[in-house]
N, C-alpha and C. Protein backbone atom coordinates (compact mmCIF):
# COMPACT_ATOMS: atom_id res chain seq x y z
N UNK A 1 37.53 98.18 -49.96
CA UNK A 1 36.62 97.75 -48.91
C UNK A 1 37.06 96.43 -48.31
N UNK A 2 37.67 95.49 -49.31
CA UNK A 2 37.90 94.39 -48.48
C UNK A 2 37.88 93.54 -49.79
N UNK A 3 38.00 91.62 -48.63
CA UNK A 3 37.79 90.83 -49.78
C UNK A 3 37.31 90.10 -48.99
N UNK A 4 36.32 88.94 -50.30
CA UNK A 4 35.86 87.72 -49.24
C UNK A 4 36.26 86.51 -49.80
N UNK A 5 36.19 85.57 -49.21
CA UNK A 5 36.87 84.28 -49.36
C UNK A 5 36.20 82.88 -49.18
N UNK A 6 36.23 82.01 -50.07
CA UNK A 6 35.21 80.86 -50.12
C UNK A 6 36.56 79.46 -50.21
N UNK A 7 36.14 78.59 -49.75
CA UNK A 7 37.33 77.15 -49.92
C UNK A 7 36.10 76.27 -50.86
N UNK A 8 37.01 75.87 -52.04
CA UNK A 8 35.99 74.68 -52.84
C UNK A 8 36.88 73.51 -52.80
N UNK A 9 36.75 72.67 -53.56
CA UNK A 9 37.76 71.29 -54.00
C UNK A 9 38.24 71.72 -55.32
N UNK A 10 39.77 71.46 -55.25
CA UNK A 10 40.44 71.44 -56.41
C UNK A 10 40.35 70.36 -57.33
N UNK A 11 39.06 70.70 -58.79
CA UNK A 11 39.75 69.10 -59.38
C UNK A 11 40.37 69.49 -60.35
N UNK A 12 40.90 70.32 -61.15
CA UNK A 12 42.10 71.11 -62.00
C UNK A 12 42.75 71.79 -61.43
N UNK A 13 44.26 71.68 -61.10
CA UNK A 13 44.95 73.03 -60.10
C UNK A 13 45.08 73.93 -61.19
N UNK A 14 45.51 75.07 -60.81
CA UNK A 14 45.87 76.24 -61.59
C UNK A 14 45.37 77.88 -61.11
N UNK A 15 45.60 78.39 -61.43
CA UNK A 15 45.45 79.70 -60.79
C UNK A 15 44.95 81.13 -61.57
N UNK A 16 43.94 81.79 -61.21
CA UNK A 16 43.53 82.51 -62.19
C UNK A 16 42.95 83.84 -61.55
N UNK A 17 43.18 85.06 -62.12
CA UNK A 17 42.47 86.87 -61.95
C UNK A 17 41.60 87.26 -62.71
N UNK A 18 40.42 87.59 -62.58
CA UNK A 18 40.01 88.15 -64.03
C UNK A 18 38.17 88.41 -63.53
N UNK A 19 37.76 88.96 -64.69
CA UNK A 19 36.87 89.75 -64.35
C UNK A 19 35.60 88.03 -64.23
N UNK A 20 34.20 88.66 -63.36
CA UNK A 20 33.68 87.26 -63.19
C UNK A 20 32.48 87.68 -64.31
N UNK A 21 32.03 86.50 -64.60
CA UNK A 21 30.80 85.80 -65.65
C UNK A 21 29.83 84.86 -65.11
N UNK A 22 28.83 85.34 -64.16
CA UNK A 22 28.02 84.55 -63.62
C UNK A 22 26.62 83.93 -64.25
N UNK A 23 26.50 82.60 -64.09
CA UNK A 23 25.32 81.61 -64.25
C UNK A 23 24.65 80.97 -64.04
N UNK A 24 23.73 80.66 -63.70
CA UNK A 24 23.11 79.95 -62.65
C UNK A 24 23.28 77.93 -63.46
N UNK A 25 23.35 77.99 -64.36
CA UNK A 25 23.12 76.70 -65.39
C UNK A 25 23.62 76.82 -66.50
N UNK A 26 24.52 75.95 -66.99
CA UNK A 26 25.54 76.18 -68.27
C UNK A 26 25.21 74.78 -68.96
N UNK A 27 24.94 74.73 -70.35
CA UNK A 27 25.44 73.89 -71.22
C UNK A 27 26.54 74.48 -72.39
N UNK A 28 27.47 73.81 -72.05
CA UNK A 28 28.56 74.44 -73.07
C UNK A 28 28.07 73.98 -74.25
N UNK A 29 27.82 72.58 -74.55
CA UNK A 29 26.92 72.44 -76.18
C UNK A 29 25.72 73.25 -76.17
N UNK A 30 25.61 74.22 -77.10
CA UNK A 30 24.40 74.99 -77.14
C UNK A 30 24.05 76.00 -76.62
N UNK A 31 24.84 76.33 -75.11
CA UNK A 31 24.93 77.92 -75.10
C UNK A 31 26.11 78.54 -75.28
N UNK A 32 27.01 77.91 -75.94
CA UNK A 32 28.53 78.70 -75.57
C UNK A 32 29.29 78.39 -77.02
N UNK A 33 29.64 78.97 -77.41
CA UNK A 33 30.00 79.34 -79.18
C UNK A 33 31.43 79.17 -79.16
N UNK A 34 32.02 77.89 -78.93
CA UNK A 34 33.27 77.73 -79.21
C UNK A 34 34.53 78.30 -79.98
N UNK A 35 33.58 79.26 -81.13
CA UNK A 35 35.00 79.95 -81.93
C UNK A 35 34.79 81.08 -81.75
N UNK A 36 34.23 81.78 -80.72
CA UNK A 36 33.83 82.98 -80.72
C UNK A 36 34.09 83.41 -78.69
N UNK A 37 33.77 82.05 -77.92
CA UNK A 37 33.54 82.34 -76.63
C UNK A 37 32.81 83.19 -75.89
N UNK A 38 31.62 83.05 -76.85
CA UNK A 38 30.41 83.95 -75.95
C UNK A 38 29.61 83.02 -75.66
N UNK A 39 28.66 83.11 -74.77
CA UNK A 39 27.32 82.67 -74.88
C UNK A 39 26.23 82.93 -75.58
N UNK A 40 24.93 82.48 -75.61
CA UNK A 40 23.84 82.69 -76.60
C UNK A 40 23.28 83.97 -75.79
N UNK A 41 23.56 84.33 -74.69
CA UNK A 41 23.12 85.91 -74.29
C UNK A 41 24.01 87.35 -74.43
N UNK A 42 24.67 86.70 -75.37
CA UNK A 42 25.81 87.60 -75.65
C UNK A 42 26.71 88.24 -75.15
N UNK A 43 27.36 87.35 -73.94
CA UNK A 43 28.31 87.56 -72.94
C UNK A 43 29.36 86.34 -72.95
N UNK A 44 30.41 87.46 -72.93
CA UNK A 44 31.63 86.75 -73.18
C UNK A 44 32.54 85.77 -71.90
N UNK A 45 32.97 84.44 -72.73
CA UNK A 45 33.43 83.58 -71.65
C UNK A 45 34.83 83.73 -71.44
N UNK A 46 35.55 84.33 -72.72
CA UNK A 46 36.63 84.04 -72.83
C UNK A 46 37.60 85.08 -72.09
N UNK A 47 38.69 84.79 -71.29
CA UNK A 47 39.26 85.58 -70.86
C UNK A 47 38.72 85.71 -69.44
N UNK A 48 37.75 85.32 -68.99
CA UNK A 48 37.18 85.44 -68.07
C UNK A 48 36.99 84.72 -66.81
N UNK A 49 36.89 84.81 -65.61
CA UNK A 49 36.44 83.63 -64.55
C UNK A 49 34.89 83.30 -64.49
N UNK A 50 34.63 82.17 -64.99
CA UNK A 50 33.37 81.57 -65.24
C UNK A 50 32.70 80.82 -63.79
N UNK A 51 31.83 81.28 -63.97
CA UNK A 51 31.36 80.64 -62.08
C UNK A 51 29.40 80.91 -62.53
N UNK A 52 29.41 78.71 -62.35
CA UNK A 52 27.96 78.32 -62.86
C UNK A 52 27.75 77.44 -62.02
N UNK A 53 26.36 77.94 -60.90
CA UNK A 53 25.87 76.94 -59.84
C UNK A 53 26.13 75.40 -60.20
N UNK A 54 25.73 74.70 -61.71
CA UNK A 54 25.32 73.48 -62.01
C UNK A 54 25.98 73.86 -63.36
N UNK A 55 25.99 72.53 -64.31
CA UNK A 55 26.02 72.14 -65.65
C UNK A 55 24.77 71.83 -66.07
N UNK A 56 24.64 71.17 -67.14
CA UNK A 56 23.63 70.30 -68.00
C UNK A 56 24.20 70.39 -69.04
N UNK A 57 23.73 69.07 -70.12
CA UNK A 57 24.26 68.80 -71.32
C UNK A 57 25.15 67.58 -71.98
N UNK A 58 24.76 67.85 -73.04
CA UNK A 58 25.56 66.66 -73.66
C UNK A 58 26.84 66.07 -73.54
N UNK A 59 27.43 64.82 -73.56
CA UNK A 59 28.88 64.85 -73.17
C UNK A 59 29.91 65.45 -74.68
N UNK A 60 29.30 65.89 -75.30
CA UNK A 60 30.24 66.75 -76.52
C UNK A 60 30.03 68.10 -75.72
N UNK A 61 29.91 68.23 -74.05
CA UNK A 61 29.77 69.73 -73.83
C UNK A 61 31.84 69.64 -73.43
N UNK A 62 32.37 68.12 -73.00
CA UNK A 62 34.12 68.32 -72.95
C UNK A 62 34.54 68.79 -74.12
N UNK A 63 34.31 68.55 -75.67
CA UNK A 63 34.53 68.68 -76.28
C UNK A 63 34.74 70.48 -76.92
N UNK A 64 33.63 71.14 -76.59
CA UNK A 64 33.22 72.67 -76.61
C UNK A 64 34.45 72.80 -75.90
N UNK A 65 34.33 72.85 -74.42
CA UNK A 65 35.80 73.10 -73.83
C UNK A 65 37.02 73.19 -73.99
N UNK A 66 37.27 71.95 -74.72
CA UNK A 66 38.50 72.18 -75.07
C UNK A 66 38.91 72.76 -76.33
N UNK A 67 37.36 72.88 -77.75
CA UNK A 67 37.68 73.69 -78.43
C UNK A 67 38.28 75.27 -78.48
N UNK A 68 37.53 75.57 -77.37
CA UNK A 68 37.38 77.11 -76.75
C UNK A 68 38.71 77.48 -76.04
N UNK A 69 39.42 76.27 -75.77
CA UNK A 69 40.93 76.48 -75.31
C UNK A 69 42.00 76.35 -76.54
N UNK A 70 41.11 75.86 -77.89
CA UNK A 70 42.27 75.63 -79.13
C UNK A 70 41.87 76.79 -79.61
N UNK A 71 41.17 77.48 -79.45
CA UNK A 71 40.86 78.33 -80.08
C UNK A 71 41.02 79.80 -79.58
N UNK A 72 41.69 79.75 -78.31
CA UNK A 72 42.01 81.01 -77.54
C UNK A 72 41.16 81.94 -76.67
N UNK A 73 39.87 81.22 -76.91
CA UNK A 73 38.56 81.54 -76.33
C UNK A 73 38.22 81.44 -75.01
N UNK A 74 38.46 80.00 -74.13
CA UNK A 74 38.65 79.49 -73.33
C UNK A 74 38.59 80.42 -71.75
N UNK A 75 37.65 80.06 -71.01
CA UNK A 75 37.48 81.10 -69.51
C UNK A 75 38.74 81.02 -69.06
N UNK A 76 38.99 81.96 -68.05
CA UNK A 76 40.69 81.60 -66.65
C UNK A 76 40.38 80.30 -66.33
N UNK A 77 39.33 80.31 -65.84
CA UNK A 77 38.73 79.24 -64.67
C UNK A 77 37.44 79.04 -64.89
N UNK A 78 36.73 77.63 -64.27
CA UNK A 78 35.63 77.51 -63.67
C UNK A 78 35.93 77.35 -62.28
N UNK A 79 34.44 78.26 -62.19
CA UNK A 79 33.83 77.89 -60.74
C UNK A 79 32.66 77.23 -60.16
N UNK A 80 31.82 76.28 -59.69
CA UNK A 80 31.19 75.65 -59.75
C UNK A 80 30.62 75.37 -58.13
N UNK A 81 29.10 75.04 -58.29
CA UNK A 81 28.52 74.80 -57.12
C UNK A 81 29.19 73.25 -56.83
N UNK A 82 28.40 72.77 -57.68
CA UNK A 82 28.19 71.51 -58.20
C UNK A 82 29.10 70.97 -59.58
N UNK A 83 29.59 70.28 -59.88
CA UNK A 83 30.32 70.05 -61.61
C UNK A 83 29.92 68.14 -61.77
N UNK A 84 30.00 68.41 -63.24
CA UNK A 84 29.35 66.92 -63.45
C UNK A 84 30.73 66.85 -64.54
N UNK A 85 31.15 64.84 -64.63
CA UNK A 85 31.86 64.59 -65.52
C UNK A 85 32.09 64.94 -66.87
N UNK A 86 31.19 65.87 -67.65
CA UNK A 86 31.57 66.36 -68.86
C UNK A 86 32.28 67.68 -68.60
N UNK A 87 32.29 68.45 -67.79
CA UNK A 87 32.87 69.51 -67.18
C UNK A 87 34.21 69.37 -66.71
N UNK A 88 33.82 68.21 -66.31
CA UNK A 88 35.62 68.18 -65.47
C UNK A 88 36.32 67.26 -66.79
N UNK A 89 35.87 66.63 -67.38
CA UNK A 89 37.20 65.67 -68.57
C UNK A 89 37.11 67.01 -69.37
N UNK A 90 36.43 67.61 -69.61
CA UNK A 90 36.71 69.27 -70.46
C UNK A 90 37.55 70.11 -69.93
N UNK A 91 37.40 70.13 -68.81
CA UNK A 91 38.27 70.99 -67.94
C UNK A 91 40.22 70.45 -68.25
N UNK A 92 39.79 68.98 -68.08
CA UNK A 92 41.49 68.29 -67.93
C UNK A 92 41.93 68.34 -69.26
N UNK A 93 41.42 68.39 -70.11
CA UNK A 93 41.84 67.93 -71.70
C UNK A 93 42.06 69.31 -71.94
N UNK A 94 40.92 70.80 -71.18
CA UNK A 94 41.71 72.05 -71.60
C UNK A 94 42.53 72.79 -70.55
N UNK A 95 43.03 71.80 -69.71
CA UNK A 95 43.93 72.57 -68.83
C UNK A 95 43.04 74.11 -68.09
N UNK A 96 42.06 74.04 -67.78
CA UNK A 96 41.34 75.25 -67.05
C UNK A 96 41.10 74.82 -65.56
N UNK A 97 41.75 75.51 -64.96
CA UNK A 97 41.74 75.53 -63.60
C UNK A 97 40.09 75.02 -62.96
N UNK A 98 39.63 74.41 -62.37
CA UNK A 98 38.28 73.80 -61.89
C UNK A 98 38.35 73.74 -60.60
N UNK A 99 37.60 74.16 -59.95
CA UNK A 99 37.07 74.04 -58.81
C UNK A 99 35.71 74.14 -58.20
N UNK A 100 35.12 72.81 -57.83
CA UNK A 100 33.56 72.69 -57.20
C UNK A 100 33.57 72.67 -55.42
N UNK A 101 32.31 72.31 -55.30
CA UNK A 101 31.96 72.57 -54.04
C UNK A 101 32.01 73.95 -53.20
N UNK A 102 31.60 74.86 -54.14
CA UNK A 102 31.52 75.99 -53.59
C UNK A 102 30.60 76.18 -52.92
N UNK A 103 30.51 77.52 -51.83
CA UNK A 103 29.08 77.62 -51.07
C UNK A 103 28.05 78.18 -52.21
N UNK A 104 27.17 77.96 -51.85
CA UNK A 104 25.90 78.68 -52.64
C UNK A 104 26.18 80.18 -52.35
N UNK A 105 26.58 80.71 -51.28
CA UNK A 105 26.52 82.54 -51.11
C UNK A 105 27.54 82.87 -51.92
N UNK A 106 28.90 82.10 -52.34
CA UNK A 106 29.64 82.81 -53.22
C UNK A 106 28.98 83.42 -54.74
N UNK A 107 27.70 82.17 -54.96
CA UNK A 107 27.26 82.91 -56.55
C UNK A 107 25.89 83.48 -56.24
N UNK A 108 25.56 84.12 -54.71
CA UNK A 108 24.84 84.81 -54.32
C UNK A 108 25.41 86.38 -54.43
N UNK A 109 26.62 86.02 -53.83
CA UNK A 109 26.91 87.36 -53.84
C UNK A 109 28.05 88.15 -55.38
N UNK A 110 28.59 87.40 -56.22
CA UNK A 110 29.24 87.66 -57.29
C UNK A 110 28.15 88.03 -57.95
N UNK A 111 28.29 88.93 -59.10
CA UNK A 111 28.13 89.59 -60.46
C UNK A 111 28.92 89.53 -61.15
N UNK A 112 28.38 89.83 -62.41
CA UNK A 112 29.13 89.71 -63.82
C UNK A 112 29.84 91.33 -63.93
N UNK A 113 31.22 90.83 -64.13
CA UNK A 113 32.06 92.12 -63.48
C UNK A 113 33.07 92.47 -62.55
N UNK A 114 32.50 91.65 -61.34
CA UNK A 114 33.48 91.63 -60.38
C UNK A 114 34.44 91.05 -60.37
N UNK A 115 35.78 91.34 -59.82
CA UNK A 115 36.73 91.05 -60.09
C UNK A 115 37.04 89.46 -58.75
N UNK A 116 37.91 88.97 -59.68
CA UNK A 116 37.70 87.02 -59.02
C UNK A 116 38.87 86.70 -58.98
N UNK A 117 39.65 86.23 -57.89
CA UNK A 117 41.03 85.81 -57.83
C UNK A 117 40.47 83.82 -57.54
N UNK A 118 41.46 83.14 -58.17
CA UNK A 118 41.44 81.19 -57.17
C UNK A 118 42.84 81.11 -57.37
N UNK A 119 42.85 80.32 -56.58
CA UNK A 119 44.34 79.81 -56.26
C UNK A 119 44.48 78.83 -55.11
N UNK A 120 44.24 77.38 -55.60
CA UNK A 120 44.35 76.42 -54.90
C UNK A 120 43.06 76.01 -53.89
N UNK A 121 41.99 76.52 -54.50
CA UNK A 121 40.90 75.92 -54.28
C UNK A 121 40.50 77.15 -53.50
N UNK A 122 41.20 78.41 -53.57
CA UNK A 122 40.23 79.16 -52.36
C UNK A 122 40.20 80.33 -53.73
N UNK A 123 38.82 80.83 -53.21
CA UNK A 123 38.13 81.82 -54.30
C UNK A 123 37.93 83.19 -53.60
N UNK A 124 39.11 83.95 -54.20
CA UNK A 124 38.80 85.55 -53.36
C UNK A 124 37.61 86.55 -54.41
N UNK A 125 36.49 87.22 -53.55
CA UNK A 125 36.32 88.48 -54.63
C UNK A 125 36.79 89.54 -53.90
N UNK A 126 36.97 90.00 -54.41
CA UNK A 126 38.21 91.25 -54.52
C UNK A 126 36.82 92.18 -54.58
N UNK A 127 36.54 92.85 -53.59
CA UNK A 127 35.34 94.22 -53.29
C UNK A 127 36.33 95.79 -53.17
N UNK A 128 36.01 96.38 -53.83
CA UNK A 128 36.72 97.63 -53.80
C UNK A 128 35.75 98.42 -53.09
């Protein structure tokens, strides 16, 4: 059918495919299980393109992050409306591609499932 396309700000470069994991609000301390890479709703982060309107949480939520990257767990990417400094020094310490300032319709229109290309700050979904 097509694809659509969103421009955010790059604050981790890197480049990532993979199926999407949508959220409206993430605390990596406390909802996200570092040796396991699920969340507390029993959906998996790892392997995945992660795309969460906002954060919240403790600053041991960099820490989760980069466990989840020692541990092989670790999303492709974040995607982000909004990102706050525990997100992004998590992001740099685990090398995961980051990118904020997205529009609000991109995590209007994504589901958990759909397939998510970034690459240099622009975010394709890939609609079959």
């Amino acid at each position: 059918m097509g694809r659509l396309a969103y421009k955010g700000r790059v604050l981790v470069e890197g480049s990532a495919e993979g199926e999407a994991v949508v959220v409206e609000t993430l605390s990596f301390y406390g909802d996200v299980d570092p040796e396991r890479g699920v969340m507390v709703d029993g959906r998996r982060i790892d392997g995945r393109i992660l795309l969460a309107r906002r954060s919240r949480g403790s600053t041991v939520g960099s820490y989760v992050i980069y466990a989840l990257k020692v541990n092989g767990k670790a999303p492709l990417a974040i995607l982000m409306e909004r990102s706050e400094p525990i997100v992004v020094a998590g992001a740099v310490l685990a090398g995961i591609p980051l990118v904020d300032s997205l529009p609000r319709e991109l995590f209007d229109v994504v589901r958990d499932g759909y397939r998510v290309r970034v690459s240099h700050g622009v975010v394709e979904v890939i609609v079959d």
